[in-house]
C-alpha atoms as a PDB file:
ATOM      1  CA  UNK A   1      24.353 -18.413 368.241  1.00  0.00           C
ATOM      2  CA  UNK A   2      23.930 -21.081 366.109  1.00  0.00           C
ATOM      3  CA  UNK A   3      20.440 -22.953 365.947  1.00  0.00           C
ATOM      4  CA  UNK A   4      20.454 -26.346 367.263  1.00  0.00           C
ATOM      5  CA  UNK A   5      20.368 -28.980 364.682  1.00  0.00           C
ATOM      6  CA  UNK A   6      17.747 -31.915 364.847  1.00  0.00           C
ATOM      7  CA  UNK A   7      19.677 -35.554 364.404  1.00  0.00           C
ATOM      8  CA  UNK A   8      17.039 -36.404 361.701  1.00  0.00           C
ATOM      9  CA  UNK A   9      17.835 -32.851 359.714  1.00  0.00           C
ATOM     10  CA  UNK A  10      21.698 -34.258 359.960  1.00  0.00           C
ATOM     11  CA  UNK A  11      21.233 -37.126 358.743  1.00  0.00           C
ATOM     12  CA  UNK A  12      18.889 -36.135 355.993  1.00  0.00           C
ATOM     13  CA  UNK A  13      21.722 -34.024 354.928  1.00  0.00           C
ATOM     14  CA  UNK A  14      24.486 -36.617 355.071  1.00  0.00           C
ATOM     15  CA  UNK A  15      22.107 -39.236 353.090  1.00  0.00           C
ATOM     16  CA  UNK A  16      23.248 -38.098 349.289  1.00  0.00           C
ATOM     17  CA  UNK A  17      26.799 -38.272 350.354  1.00  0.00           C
ATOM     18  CA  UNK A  18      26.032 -42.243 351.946  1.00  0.00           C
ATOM     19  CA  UNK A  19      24.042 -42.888 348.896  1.00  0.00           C
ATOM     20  CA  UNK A  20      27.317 -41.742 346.219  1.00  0.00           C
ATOM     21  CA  UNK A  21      29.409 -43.986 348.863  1.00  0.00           C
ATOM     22  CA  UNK A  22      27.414 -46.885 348.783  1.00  0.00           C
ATOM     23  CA  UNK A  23      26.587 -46.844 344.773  1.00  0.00           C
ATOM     24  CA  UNK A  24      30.444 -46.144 344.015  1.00  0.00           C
ATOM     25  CA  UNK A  25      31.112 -48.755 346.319  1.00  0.00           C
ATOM     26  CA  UNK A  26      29.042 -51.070 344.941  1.00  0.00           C
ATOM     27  CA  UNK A  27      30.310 -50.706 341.119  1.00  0.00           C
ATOM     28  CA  UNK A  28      34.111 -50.827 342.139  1.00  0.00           C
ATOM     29  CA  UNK A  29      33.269 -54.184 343.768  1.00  0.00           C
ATOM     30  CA  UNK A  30      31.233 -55.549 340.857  1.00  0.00           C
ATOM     31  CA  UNK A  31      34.189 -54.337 338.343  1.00  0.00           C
ATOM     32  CA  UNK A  32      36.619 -55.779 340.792  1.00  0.00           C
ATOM     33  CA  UNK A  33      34.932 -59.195 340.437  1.00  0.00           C
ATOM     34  CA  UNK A  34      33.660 -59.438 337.226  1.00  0.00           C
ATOM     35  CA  UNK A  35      36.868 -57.460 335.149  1.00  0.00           C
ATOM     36  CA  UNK A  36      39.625 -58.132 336.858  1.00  0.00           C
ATOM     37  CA  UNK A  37      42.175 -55.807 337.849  1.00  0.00           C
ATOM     38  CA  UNK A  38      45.898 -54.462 337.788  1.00  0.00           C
ATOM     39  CA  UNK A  39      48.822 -53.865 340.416  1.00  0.00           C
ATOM     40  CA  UNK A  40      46.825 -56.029 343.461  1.00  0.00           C
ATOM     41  CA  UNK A  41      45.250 -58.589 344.028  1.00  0.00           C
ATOM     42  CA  UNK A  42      41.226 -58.795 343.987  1.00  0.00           C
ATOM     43  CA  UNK A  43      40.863 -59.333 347.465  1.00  0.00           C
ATOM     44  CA  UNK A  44      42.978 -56.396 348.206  1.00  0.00           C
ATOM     45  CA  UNK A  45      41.496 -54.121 346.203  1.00  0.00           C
ATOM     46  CA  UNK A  46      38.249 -54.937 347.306  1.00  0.00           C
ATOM     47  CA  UNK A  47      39.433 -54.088 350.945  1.00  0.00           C
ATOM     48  CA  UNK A  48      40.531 -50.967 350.015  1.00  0.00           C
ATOM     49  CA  UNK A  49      37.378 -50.270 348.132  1.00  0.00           C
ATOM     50  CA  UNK A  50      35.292 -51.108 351.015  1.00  0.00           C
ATOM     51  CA  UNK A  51      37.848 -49.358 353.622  1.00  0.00           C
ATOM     52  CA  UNK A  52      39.197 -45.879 352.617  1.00  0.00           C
ATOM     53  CA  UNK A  53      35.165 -44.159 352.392  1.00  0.00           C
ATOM     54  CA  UNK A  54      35.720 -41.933 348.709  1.00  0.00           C
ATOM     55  CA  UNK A  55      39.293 -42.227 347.852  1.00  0.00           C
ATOM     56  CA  UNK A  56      39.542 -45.955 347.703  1.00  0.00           C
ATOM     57  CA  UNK A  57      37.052 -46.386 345.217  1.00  0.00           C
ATOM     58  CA  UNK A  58      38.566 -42.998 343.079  1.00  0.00           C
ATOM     59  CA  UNK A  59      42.152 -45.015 343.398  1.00  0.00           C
ATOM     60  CA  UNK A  60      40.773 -48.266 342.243  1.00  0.00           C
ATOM     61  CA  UNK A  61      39.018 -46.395 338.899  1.00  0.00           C
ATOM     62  CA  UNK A  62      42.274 -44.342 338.311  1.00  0.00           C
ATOM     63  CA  UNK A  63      45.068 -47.268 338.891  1.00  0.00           C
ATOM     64  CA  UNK A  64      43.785 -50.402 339.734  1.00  0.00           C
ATOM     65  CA  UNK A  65      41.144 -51.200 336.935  1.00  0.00           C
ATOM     66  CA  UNK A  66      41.964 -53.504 333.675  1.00  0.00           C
ATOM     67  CA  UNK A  67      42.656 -51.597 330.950  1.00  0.00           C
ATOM     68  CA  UNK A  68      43.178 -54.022 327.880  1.00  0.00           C
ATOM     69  CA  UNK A  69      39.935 -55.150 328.074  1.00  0.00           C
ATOM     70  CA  UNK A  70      38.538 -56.704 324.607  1.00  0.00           C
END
């Protein structure tokens, strides 16, 4: 049998996984604004960002960021 599992042991181990979410969130959104961006518009990739937990922020870095930047 498994031991039970306190709620605050869960989410003690969750909390580096919210805090990589939150920080990667947070510089997508800032590059979003701030850069610019290809393919979409800001608004859109700022939804998806904010929407689709890791991989939104991983597809915004890999296709959606401004390349030809001075």
């Amino acid at each position: 049998m498994l031991p039970e599992i306190l709620t605050t042991e869960i989410v003690l181990m969750l909390l580096p996984l919210v805090a990589i979410q939150l920080g990667l969130m947070v510089f997508c959104l800032v590059k979003i604004f701030k850069e610019g961006v290809e393919n979409l518009s800001k608004g859109l990739w700022a939804l998806i960002v904010i929407c689709i937990n890791l991989l939104g922020p991983a597809i915004f870095l890999i296709v959606g960021r401004r390349k030809d930047l001075k």
